[in-house]
PDB file of N, CA and C in Angstrom:
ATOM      1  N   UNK A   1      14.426  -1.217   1.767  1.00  0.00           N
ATOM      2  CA  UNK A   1      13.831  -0.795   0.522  1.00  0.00           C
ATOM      3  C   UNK A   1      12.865   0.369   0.723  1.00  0.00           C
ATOM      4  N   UNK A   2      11.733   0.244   1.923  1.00  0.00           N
ATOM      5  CA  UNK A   2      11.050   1.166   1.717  1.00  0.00           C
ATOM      6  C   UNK A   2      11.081   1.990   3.083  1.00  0.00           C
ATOM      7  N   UNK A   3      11.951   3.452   3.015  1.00  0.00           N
ATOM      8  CA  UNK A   3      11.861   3.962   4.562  1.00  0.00           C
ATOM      9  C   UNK A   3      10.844   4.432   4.700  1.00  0.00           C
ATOM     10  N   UNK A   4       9.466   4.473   4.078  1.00  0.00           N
ATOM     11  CA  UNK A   4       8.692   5.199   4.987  1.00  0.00           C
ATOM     12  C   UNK A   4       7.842   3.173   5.386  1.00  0.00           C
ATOM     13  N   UNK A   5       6.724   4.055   6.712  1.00  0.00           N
ATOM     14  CA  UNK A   5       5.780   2.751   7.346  1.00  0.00           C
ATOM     15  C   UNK A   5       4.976   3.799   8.222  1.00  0.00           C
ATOM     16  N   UNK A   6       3.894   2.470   7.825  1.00  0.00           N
ATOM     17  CA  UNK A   6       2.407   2.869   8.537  1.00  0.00           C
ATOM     18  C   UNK A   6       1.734   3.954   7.616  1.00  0.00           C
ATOM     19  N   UNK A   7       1.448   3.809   6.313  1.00  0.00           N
ATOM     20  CA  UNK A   7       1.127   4.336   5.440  1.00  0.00           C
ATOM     21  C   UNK A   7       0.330   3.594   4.314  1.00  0.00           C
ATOM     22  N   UNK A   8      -0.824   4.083   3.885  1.00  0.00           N
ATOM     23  CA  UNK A   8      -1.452   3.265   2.622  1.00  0.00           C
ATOM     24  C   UNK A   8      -1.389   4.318   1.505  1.00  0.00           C
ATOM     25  N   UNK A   9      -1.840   4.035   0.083  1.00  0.00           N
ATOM     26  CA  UNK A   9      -2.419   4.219  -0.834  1.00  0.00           C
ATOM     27  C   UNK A   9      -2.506   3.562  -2.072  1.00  0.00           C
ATOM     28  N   UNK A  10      -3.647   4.338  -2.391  1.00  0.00           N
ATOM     29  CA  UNK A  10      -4.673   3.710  -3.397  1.00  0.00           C
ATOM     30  C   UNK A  10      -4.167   4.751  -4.821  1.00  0.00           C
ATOM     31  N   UNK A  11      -4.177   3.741  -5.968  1.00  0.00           N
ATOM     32  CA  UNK A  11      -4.438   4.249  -7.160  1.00  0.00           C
ATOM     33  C   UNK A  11      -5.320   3.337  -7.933  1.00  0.00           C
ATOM     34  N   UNK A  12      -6.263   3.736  -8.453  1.00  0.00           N
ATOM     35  CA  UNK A  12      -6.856   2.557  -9.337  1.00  0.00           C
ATOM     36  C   UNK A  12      -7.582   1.632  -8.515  1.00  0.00           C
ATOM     37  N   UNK A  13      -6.870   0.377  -9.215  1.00  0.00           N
ATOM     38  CA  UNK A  13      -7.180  -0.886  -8.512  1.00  0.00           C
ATOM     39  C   UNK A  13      -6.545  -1.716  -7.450  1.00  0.00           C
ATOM     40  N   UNK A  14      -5.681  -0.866  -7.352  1.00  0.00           N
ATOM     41  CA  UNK A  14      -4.427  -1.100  -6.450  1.00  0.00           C
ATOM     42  C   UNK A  14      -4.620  -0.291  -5.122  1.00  0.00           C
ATOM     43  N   UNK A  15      -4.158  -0.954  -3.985  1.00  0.00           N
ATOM     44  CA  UNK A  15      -4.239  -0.420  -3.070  1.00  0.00           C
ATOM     45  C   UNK A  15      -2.569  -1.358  -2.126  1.00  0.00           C
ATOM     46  N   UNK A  16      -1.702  -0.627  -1.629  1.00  0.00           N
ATOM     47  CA  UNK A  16      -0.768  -0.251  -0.782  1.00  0.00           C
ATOM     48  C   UNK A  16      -0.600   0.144   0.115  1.00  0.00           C
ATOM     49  N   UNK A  17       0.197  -0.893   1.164  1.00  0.00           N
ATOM     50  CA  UNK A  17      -0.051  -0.705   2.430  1.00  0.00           C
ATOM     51  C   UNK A  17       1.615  -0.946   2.853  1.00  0.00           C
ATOM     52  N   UNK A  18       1.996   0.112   3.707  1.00  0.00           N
ATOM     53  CA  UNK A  18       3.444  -0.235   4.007  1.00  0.00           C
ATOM     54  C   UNK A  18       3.362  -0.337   5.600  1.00  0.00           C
ATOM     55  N   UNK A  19       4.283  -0.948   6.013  1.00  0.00           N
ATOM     56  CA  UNK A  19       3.925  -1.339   7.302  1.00  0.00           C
ATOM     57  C   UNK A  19       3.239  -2.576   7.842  1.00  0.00           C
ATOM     58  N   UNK A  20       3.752  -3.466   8.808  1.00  0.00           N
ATOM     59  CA  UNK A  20       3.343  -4.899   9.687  1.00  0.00           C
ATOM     60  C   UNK A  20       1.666  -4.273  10.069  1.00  0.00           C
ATOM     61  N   UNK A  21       1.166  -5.264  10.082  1.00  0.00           N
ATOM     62  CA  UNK A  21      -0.274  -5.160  10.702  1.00  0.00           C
ATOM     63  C   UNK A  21      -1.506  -5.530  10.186  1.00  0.00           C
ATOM     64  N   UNK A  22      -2.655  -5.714  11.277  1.00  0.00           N
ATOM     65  CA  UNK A  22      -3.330  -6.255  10.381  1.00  0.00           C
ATOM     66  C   UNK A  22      -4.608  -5.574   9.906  1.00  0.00           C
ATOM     67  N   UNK A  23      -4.377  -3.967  10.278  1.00  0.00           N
ATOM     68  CA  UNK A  23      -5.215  -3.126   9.778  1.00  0.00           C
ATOM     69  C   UNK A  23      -6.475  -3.305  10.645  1.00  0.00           C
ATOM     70  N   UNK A  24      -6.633  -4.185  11.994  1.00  0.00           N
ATOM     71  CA  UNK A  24      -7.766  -3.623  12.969  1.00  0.00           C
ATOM     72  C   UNK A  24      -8.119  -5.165  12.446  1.00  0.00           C
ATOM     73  N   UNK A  25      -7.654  -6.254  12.307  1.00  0.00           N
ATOM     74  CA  UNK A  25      -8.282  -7.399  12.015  1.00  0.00           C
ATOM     75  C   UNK A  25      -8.024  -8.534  13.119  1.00  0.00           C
ATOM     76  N   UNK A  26      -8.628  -8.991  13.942  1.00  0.00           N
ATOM     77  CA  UNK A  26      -8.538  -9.598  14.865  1.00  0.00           C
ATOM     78  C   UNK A  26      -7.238 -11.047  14.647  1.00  0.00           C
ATOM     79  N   UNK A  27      -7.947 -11.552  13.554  1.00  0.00           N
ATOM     80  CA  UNK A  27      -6.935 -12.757  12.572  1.00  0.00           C
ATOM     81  C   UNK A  27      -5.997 -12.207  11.584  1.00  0.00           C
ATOM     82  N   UNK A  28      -4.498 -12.998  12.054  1.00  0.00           N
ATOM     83  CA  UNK A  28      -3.791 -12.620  10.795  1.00  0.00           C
ATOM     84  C   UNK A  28      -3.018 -13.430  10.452  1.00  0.00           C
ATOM     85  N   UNK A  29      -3.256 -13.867   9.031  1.00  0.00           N
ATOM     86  CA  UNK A  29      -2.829 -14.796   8.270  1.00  0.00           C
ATOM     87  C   UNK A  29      -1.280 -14.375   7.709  1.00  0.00           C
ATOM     88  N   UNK A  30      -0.865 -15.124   6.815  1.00  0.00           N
ATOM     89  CA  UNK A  30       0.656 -14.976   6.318  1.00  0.00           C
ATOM     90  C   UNK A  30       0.933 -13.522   5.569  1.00  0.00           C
ATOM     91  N   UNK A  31      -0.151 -13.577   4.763  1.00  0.00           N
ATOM     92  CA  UNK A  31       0.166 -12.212   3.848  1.00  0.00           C
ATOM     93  C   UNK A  31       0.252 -11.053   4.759  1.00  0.00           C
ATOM     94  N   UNK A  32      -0.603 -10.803   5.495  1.00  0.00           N
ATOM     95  CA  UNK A  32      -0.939  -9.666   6.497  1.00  0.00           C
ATOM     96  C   UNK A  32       0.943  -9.559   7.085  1.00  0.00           C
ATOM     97  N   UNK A  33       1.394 -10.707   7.993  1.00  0.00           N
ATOM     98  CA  UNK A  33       2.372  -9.991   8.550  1.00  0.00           C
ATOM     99  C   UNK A  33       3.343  -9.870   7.887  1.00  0.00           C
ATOM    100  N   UNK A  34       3.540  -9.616   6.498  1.00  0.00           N
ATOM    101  CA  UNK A  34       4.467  -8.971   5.629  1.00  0.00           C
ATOM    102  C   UNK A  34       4.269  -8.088   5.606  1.00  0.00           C
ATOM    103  N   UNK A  35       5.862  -6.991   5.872  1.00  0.00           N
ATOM    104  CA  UNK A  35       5.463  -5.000   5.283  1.00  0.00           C
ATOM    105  C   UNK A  35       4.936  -4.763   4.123  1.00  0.00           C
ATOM    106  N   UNK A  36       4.939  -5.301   3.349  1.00  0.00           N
ATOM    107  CA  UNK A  36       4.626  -4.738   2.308  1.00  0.00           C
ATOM    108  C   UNK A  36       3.125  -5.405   1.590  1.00  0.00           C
ATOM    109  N   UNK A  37       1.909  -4.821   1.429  1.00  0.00           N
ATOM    110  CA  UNK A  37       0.980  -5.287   1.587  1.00  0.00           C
ATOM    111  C   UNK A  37       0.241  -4.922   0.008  1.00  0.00           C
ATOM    112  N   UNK A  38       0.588  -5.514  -1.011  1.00  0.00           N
ATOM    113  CA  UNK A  38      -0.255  -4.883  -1.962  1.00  0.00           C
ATOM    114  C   UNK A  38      -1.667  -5.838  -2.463  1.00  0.00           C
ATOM    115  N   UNK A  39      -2.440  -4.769  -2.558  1.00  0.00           N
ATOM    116  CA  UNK A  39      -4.463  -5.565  -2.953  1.00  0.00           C
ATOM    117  C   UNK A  39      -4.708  -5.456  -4.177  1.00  0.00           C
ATOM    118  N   UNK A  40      -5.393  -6.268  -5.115  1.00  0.00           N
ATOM    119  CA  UNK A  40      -6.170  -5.500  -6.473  1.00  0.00           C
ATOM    120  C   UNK A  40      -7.907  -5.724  -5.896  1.00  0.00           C
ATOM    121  N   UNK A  41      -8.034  -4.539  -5.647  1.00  0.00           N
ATOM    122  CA  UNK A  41      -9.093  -3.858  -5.446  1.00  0.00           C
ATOM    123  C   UNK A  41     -10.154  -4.368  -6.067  1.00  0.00           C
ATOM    124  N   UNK A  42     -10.344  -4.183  -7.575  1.00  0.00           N
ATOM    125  CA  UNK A  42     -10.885  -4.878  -8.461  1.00  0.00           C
ATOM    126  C   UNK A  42     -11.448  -6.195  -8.238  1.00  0.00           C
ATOM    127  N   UNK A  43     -10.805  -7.386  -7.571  1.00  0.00           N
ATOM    128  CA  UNK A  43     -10.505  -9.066  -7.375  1.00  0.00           C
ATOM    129  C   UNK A  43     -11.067  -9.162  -6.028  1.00  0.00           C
ATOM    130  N   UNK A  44     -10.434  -8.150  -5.055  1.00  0.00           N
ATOM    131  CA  UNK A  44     -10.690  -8.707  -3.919  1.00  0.00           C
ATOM    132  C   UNK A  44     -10.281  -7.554  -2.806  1.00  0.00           C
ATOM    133  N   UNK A  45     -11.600  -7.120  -2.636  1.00  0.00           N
ATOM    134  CA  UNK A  45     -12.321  -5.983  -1.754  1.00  0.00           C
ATOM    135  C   UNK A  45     -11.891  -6.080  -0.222  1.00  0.00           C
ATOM    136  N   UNK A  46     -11.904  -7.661  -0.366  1.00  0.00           N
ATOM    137  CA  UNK A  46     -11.791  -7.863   1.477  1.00  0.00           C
ATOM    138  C   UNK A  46     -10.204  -7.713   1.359  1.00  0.00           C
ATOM    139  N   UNK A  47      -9.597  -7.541   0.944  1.00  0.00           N
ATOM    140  CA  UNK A  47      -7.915  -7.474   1.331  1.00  0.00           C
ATOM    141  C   UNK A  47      -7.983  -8.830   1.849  1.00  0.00           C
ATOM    142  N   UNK A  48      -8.320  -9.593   1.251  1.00  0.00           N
ATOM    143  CA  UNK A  48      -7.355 -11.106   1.922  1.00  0.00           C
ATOM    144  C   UNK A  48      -6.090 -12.185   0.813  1.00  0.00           C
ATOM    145  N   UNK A  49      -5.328 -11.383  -0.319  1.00  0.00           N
ATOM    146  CA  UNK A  49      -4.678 -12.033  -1.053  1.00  0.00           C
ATOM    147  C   UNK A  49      -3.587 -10.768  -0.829  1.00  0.00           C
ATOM    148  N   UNK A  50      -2.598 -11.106  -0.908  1.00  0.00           N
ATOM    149  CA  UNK A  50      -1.639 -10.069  -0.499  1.00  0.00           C
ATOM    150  C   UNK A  50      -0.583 -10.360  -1.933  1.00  0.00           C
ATOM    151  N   UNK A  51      -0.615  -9.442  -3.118  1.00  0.00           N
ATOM    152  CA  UNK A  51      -0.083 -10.032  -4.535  1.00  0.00           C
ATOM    153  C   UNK A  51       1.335  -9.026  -4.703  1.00  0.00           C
ATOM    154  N   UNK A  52       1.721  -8.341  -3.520  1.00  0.00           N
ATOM    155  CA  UNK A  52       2.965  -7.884  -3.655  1.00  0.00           C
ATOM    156  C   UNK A  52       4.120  -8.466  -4.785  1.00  0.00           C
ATOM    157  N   UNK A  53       4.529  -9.900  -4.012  1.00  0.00           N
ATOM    158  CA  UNK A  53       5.412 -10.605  -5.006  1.00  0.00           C
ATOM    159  C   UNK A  53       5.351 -10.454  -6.255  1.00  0.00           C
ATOM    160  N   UNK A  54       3.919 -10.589  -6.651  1.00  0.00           N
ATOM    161  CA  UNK A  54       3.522 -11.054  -8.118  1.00  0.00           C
ATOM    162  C   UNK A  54       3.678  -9.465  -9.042  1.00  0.00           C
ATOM    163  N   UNK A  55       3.922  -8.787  -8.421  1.00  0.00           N
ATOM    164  CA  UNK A  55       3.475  -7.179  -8.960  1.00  0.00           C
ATOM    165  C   UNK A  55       4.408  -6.132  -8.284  1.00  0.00           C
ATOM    166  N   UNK A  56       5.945  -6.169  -8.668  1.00  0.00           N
ATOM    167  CA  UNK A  56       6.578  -5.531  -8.283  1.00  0.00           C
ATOM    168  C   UNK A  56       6.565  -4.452  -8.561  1.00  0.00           C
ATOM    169  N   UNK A  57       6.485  -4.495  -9.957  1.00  0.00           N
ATOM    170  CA  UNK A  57       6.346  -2.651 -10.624  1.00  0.00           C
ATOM    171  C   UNK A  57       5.183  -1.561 -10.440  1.00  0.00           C
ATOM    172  N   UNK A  58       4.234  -2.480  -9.596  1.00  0.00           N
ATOM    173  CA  UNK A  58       3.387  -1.872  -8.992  1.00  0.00           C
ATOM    174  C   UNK A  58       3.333  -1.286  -7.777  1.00  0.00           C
ATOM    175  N   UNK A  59       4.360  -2.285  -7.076  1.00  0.00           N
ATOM    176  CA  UNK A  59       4.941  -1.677  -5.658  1.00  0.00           C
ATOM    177  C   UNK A  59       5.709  -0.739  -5.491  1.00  0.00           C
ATOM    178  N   UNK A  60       6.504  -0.437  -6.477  1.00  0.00           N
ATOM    179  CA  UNK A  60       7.267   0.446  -6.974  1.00  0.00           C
ATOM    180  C   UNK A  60       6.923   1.665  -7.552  1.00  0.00           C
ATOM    181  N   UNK A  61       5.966   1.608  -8.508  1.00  0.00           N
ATOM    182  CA  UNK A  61       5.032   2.739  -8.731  1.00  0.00           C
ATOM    183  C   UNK A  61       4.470   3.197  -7.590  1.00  0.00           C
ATOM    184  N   UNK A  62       3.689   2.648  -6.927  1.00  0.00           N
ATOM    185  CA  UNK A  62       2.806   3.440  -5.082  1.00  0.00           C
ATOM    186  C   UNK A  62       3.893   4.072  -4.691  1.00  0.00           C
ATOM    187  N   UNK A  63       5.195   3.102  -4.448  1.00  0.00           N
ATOM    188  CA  UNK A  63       6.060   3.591  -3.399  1.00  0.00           C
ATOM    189  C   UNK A  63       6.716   4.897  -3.873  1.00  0.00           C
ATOM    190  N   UNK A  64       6.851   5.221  -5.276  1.00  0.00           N
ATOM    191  CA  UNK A  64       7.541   6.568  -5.458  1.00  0.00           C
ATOM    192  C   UNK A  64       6.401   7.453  -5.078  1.00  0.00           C
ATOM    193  N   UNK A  65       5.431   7.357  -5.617  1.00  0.00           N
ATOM    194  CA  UNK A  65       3.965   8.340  -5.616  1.00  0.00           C
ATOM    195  C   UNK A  65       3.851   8.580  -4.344  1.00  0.00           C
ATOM    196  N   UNK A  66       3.779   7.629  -3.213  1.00  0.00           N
ATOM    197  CA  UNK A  66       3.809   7.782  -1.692  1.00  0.00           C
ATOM    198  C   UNK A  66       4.860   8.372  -0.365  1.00  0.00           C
ATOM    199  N   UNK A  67       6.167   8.089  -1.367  1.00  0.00           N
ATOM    200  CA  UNK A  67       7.101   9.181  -1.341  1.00  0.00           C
ATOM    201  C   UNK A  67       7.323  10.329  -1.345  1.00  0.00           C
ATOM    202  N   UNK A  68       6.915  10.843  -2.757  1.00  0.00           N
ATOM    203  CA  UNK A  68       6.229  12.084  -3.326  1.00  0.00           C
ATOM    204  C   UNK A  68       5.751  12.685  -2.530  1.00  0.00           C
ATOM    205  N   UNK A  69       4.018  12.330  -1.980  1.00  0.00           N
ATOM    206  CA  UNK A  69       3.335  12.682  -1.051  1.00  0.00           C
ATOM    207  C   UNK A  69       3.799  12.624   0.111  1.00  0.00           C
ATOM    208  N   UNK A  70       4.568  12.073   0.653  1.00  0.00           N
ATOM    209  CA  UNK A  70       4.898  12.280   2.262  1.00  0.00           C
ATOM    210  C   UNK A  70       6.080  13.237   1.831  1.00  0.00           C
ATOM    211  N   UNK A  71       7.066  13.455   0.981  1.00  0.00           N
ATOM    212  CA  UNK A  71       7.741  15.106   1.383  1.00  0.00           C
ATOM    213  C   UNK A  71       7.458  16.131   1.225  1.00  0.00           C
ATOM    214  N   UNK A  72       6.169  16.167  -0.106  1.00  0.00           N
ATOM    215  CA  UNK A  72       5.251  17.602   0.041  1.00  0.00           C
ATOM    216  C   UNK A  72       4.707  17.310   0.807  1.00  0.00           C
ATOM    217  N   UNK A  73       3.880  17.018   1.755  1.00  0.00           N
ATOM    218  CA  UNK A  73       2.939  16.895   2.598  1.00  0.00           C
ATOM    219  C   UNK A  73       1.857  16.649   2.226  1.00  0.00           C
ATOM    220  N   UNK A  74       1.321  16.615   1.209  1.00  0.00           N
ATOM    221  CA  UNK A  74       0.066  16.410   0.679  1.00  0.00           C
ATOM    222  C   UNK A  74      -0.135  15.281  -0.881  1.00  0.00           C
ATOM    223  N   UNK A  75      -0.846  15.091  -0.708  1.00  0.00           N
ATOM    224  CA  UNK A  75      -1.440  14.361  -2.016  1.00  0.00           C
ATOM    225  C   UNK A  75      -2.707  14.926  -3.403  1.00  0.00           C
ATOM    226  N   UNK A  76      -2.817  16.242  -2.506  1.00  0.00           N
ATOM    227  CA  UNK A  76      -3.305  17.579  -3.745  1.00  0.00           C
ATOM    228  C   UNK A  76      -3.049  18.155  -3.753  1.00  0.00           C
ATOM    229  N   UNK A  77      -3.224  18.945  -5.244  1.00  0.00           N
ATOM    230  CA  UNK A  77      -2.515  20.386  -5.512  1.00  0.00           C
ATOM    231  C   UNK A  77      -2.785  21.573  -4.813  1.00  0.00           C
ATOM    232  N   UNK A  78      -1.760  22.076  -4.371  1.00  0.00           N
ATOM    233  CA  UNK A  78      -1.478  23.072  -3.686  1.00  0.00           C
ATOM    234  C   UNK A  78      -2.220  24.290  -4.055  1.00  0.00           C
ATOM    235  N   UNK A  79      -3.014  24.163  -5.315  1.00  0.00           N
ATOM    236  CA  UNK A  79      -3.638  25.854  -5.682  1.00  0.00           C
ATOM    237  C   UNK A  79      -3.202  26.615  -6.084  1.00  0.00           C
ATOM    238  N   UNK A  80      -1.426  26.698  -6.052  1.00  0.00           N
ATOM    239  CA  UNK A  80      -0.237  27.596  -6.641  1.00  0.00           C
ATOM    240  C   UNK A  80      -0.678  27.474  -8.585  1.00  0.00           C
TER     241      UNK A  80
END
């Protein structure tokens, strides 16, 4: 589903994480070793609920936007 990894971003309240890992966390619980890692920011700061499942169209939204940004290379406007 998703070829890119080892990549985050944030819109909003949402924050997206593609890629296994536990982001520099010594402990890792169930959610963590799933690729696909989505947070509401808003709820819960520490990243410890992993609501991917629950919020597909949200995963889906990051993942085009993060797409986007990894074949322009950037995530701001160019100045053109």
């Amino acid at each position: 589903m998703l070829p890119i990894n080892g990549f985050a971003i944030r819109k909003g309240k949402w924050k997206l994480i593609v890629g296994r890992g536990s982001g520099g966390r010594t402990k890792i619980d169930n959610s963590i070793k799933d690729k696909i890692q989505l947070f509401d920011m808003g709820k819960d700061v520490r990243e410890t609920k992993n609501v991917y499942q629950a919020h597909p169209e949200i995963v889906q939204e990051l993942t085009t936007l993060l797409e986007k940004y990894k074949s322009s290379g950037r995530s701001t406007p160019s100045g053109k």
